[in-house]
N, C-alpha and C. Protein backbone atom coordinates (compact mmCIF):
# COMPACT_ATOMS: atom_id res chain seq x y z
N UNK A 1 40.52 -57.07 17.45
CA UNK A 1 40.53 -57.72 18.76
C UNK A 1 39.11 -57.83 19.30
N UNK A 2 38.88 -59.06 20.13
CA UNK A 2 37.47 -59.21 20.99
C UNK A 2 37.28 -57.92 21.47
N UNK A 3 35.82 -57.83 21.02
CA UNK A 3 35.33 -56.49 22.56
C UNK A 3 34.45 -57.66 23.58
N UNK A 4 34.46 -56.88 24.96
CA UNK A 4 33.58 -57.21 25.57
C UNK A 4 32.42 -56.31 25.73
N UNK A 5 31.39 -57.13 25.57
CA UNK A 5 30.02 -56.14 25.61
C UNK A 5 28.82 -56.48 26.78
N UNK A 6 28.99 -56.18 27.46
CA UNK A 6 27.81 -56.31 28.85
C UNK A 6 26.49 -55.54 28.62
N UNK A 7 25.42 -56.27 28.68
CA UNK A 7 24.15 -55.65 28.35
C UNK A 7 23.38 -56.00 30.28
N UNK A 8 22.95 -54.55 30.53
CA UNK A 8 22.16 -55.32 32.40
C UNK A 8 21.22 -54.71 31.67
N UNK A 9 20.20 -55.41 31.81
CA UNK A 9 18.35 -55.20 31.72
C UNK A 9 17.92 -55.12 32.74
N UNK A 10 17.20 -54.61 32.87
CA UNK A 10 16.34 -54.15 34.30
C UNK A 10 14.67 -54.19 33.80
N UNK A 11 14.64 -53.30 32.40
CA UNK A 11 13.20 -53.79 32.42
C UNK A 11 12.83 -54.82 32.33
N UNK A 12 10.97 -54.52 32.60
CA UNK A 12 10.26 -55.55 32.58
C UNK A 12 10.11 -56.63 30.97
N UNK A 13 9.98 -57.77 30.95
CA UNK A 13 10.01 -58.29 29.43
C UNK A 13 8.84 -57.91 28.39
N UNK A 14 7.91 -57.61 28.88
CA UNK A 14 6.57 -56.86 28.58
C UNK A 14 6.27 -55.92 29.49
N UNK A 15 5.65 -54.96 27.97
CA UNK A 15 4.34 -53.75 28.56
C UNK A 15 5.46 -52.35 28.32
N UNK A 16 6.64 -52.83 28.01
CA UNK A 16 7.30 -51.81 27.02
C UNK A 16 8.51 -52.77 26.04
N UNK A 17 9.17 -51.80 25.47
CA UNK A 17 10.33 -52.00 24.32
C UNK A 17 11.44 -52.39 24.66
N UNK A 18 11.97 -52.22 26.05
CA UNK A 18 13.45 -51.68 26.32
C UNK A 18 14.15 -53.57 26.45
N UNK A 19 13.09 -54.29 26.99
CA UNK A 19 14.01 -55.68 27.08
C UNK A 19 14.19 -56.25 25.70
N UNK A 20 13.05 -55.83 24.76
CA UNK A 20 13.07 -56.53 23.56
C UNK A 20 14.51 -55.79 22.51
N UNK A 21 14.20 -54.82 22.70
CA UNK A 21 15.27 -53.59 22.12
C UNK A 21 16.83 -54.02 22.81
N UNK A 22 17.06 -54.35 23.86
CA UNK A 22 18.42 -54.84 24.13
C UNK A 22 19.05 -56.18 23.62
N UNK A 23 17.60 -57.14 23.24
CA UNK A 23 18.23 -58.24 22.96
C UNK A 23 17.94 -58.19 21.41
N UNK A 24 17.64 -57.09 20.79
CA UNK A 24 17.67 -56.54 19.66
C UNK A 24 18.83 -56.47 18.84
N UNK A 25 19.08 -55.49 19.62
CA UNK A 25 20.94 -55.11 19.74
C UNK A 25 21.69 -55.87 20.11
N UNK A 26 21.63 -57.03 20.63
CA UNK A 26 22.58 -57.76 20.87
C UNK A 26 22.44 -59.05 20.09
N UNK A 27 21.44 -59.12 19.54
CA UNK A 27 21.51 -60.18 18.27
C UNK A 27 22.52 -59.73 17.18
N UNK A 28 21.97 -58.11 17.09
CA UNK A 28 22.23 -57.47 15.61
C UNK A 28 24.19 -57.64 15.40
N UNK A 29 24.70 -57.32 17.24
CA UNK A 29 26.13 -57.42 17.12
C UNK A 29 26.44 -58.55 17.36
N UNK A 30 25.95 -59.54 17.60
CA UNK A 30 26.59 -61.46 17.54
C UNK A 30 26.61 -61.28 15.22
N UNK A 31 25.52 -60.95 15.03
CA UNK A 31 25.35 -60.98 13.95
C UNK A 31 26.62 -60.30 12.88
N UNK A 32 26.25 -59.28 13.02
CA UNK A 32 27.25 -58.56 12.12
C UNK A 32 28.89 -57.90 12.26
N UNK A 33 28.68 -58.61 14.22
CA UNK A 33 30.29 -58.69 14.36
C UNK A 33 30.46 -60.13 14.90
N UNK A 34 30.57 -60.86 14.31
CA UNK A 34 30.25 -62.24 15.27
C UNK A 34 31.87 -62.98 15.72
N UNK A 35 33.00 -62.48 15.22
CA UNK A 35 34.45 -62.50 15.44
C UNK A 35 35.13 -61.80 16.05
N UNK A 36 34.13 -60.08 15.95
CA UNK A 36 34.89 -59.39 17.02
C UNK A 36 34.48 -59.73 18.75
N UNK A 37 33.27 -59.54 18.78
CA UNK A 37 32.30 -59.32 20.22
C UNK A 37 31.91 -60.73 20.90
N UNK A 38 32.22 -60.43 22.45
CA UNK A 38 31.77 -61.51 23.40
C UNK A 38 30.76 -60.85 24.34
N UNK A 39 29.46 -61.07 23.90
CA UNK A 39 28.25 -60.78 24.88
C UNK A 39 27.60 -61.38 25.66
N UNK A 40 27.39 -60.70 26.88
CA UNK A 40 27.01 -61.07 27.65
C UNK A 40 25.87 -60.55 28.39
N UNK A 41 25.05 -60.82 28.53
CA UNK A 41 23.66 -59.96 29.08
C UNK A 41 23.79 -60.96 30.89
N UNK A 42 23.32 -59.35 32.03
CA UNK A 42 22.61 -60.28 33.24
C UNK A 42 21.29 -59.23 33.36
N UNK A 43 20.39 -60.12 33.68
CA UNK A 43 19.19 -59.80 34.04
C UNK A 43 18.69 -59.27 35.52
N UNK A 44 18.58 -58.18 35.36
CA UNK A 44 17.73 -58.08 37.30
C UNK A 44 16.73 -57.33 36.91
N UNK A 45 16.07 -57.14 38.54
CA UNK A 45 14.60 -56.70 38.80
C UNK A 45 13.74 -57.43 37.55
N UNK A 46 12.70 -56.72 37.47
CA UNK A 46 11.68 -57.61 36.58
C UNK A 46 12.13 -58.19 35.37
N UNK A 47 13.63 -58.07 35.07
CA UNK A 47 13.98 -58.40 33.67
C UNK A 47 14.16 -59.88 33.99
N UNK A 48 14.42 -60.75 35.24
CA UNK A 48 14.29 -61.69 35.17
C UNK A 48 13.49 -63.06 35.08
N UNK A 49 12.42 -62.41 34.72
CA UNK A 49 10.82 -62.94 34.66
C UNK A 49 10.68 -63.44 33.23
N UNK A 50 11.78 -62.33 32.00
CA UNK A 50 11.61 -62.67 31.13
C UNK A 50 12.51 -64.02 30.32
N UNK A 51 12.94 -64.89 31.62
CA UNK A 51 14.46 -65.90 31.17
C UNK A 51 13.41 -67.11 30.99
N UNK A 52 12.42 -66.90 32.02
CA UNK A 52 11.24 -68.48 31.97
C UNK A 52 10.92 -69.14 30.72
N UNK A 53 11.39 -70.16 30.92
CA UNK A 53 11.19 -71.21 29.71
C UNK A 53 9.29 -71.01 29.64
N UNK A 54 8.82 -71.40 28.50
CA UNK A 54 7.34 -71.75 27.98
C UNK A 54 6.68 -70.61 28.02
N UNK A 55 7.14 -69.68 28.13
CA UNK A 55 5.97 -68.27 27.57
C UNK A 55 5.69 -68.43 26.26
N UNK A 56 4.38 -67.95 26.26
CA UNK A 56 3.83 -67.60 25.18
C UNK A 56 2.84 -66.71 25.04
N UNK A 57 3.25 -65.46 24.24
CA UNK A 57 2.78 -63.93 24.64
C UNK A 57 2.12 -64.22 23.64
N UNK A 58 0.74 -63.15 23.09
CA UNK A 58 -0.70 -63.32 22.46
C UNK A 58 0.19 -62.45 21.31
N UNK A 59 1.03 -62.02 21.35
CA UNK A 59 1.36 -61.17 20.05
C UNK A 59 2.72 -60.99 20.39
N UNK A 60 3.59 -60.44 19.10
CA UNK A 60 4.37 -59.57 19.21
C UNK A 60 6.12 -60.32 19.14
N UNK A 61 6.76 -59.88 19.65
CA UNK A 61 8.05 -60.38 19.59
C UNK A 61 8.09 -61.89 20.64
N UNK A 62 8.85 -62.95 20.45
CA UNK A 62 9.46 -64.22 20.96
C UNK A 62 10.55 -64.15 21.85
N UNK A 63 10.62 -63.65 23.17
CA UNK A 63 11.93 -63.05 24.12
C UNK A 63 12.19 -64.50 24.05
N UNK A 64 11.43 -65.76 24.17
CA UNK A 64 12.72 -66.60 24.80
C UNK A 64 13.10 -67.33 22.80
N UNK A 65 12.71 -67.34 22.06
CA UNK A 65 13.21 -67.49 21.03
C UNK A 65 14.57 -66.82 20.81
N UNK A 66 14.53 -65.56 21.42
CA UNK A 66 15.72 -64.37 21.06
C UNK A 66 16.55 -64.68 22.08
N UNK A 67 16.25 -65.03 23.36
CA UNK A 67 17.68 -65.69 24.53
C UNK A 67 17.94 -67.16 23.66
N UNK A 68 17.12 -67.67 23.21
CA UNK A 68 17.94 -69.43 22.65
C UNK A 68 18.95 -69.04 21.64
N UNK A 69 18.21 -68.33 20.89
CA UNK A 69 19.66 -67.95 19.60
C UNK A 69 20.84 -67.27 20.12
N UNK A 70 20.64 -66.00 20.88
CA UNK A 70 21.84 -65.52 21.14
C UNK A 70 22.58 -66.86 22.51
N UNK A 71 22.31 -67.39 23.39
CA UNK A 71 22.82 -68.60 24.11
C UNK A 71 23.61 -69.68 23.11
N UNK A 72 22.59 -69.83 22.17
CA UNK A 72 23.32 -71.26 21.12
C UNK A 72 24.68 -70.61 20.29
N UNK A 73 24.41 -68.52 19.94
CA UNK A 73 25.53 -68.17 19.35
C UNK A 73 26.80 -67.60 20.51
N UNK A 74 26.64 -68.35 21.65
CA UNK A 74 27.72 -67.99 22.41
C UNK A 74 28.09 -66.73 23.33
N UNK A 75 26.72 -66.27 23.53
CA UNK A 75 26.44 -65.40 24.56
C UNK A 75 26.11 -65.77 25.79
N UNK A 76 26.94 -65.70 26.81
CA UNK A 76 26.13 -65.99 28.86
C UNK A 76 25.52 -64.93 28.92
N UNK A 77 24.32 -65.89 29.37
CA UNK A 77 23.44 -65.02 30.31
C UNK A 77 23.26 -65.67 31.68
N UNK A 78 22.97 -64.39 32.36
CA UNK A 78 22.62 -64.66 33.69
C UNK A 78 21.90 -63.94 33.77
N UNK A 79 20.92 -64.56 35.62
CA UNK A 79 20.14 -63.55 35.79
C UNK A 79 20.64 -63.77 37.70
N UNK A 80 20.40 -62.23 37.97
CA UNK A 80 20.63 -62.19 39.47
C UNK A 80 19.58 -62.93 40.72
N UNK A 81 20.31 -63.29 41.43
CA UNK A 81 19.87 -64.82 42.23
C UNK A 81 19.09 -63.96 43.56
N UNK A 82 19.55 -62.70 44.03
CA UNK A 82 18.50 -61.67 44.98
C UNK A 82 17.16 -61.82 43.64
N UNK A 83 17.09 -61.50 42.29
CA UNK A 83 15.98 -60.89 41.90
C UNK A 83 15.09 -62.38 41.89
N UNK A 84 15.70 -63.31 41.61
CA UNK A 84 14.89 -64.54 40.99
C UNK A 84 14.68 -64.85 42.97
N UNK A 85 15.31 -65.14 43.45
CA UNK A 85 14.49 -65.82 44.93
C UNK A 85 13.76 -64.43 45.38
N UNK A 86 13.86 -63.16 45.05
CA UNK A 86 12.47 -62.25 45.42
C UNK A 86 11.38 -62.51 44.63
N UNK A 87 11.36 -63.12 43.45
CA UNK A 87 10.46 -63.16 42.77
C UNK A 87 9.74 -64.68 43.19
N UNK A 88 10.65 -65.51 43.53
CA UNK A 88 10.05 -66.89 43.82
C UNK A 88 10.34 -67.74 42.62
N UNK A 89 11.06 -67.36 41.78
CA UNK A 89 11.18 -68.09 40.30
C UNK A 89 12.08 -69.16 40.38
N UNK A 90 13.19 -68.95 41.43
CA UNK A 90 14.47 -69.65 41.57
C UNK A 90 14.50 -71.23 40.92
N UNK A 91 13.64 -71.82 41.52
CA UNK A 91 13.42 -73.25 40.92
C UNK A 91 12.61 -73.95 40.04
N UNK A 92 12.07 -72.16 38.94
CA UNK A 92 11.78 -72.75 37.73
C UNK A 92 12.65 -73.03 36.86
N UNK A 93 11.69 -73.67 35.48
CA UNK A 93 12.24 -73.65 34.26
C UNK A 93 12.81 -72.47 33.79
N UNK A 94 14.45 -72.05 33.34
CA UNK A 94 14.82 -70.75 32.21
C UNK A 94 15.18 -71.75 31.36
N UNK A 95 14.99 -70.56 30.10
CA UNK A 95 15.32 -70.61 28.59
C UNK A 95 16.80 -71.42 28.97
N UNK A 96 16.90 -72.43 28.02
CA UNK A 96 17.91 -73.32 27.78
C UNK A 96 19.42 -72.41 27.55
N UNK A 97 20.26 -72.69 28.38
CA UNK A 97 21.56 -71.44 28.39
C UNK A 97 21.64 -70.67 29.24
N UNK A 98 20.46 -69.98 29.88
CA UNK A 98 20.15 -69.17 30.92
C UNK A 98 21.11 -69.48 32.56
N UNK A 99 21.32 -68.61 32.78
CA UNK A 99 21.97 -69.59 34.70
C UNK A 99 21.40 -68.32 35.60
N UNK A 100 21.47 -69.13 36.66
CA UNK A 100 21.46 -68.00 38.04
C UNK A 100 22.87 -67.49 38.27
N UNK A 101 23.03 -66.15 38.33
CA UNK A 101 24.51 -65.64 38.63
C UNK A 101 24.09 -64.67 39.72
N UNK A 102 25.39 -64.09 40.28
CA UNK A 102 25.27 -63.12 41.36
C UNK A 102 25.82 -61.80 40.96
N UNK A 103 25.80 -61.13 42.11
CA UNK A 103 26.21 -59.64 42.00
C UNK A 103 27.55 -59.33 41.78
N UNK A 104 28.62 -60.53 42.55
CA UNK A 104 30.00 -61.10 42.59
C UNK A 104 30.45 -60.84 41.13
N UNK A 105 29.57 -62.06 40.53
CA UNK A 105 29.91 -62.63 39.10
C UNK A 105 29.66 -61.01 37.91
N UNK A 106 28.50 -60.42 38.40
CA UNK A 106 28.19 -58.90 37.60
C UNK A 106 29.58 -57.87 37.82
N UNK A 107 29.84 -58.05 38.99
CA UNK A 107 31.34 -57.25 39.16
C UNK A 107 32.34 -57.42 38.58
N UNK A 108 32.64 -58.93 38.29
CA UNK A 108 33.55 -59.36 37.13
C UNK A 108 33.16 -58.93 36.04
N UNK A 109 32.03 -59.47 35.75
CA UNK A 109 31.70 -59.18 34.43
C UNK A 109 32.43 -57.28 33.78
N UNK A 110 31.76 -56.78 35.13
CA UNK A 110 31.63 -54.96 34.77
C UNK A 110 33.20 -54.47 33.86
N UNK A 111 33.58 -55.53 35.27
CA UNK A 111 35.34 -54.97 35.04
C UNK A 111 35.90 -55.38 34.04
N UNK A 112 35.82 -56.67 33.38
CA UNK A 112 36.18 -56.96 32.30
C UNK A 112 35.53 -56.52 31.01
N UNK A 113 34.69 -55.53 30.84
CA UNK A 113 33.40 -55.43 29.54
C UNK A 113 34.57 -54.21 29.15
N UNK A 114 34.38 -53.74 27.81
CA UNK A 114 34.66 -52.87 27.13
C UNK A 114 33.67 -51.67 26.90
N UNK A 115 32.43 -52.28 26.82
CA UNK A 115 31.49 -51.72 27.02
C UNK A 115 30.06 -52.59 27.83
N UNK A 116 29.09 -51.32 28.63
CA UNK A 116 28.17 -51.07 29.27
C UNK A 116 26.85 -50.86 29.10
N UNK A 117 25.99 -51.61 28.50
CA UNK A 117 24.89 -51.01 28.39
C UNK A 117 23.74 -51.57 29.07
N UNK A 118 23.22 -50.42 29.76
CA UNK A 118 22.01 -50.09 30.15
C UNK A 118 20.52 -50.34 29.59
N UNK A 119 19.79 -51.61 29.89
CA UNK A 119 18.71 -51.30 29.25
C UNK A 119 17.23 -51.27 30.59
């Protein structure tokens, strides 16, 4: 049977591991359970900085390469609409798939997930 799998990021997309490491893990299970699991990642506080379309970091891992694949393999993402209008981002470009969601929509989400993870 489907699991549901909710990933909330909070860290920042750089200057540590933890955003790259969630969407790590959530490639690895589209991947190698790709019939059982429906994932879903929402983004707050600084994790939503990392949804912006056209970055390009001097090294290291591709965050919005890693939101296009998991989006095209049928993962929603959102990111919270308090963090993006505190940040001023609201009416940029995100990674193709990306949406603005709310705290509402995270409550659904919570209640329906099978599992919770924290990054």
């Amino acid at each position: 049977s489907m699991q549901n799998i909710l990933f909330i990021i909070h860290a920042a997309p750089y200057g540590d591991e933890h955003f790259f490491s969630a969407l790590r893990l959530a490639l690895q299970l589209q991947e190698q359970h790709k019939s059982a699991v429906n994932i879903r990642l929402f983004l707050m506080s600084d994790a939503v900085t990392g949804a912006l379309a056209r970055q390009a970091p001097a090294e290291g891992y591709h965050l919005q390469q890693m939101l296009e694949i998991l989006t095209a393999q049928g993962a929603q993402i959102k990111l919270c609409k308090t963090c993006t209008n505190a940040r001023g981002i609201s009416e940029l470009a995100f990674v193709e798939g990306v949406e603005i969601g709310t705290l509402a929509e995270l409550a659904d989400w919570t209640i329906e997930a099978d599992k919770v993870l924290n990054f």
